[in-house]
N, C-alpha and C. Protein backbone atom coordinates (compact mmCIF):
# COMPACT_ATOMS: atom_id res chain seq x y z
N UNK A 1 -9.42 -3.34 -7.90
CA UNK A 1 -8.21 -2.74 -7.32
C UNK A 1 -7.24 -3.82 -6.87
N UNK A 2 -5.92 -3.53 -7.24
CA UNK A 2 -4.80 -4.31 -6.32
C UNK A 2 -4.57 -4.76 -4.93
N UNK A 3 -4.03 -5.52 -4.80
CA UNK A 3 -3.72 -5.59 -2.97
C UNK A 3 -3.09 -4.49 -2.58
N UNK A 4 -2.26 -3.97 -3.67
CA UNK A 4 -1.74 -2.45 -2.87
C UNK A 4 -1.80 -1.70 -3.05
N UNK A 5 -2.98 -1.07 -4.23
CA UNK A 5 -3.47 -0.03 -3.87
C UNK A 5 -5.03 -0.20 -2.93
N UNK A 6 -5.56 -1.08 -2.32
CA UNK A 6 -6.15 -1.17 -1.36
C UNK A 6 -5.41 -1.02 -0.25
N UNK A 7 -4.69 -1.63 0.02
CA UNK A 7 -3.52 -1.34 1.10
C UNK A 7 -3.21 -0.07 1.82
N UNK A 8 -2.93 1.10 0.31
CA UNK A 8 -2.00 1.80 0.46
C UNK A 8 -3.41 2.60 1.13
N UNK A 9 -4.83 2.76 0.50
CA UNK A 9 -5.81 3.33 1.27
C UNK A 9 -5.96 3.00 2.67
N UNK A 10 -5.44 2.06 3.30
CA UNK A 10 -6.11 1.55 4.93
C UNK A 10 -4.88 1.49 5.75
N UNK A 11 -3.44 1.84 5.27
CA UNK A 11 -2.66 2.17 5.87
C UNK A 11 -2.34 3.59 6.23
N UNK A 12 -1.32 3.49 7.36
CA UNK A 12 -0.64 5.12 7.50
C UNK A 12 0.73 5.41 6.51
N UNK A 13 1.35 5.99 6.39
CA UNK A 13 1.74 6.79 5.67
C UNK A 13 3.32 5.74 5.11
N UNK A 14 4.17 5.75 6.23
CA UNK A 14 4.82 4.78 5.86
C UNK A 14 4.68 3.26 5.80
N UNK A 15 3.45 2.32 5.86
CA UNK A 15 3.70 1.34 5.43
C UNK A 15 2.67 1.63 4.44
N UNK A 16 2.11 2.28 4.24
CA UNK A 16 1.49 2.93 2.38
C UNK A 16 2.95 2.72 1.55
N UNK A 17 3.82 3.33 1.99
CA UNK A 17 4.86 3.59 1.02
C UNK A 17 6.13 2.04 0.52
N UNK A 18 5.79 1.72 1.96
CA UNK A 18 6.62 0.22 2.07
C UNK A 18 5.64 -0.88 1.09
N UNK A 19 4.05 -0.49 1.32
CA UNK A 19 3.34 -1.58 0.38
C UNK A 19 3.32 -1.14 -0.89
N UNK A 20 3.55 -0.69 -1.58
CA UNK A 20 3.87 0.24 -2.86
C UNK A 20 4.64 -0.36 -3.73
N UNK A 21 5.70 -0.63 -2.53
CA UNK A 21 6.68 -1.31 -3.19
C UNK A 21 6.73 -2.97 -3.36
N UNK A 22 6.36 -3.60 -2.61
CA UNK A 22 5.65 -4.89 -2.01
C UNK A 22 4.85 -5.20 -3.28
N UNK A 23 4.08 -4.67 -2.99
CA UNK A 23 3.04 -5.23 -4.05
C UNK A 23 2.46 -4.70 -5.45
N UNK A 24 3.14 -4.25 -6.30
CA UNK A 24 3.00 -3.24 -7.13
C UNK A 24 2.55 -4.92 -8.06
């Protein structure tokens, strides 16, 4: 898995969405 889709699992909702973009 990615850094952000690991991320996007252990975050809340908006910095899920902010790391999405970050780190795609």
């Amino acid at each position: 898995m990615s850094k952000g889709q690991i991320r996007s699992m252990i975050c809340n909702e908006t910095e899920c969405n902010l790391a999405k973009f970050q780190d795609v």
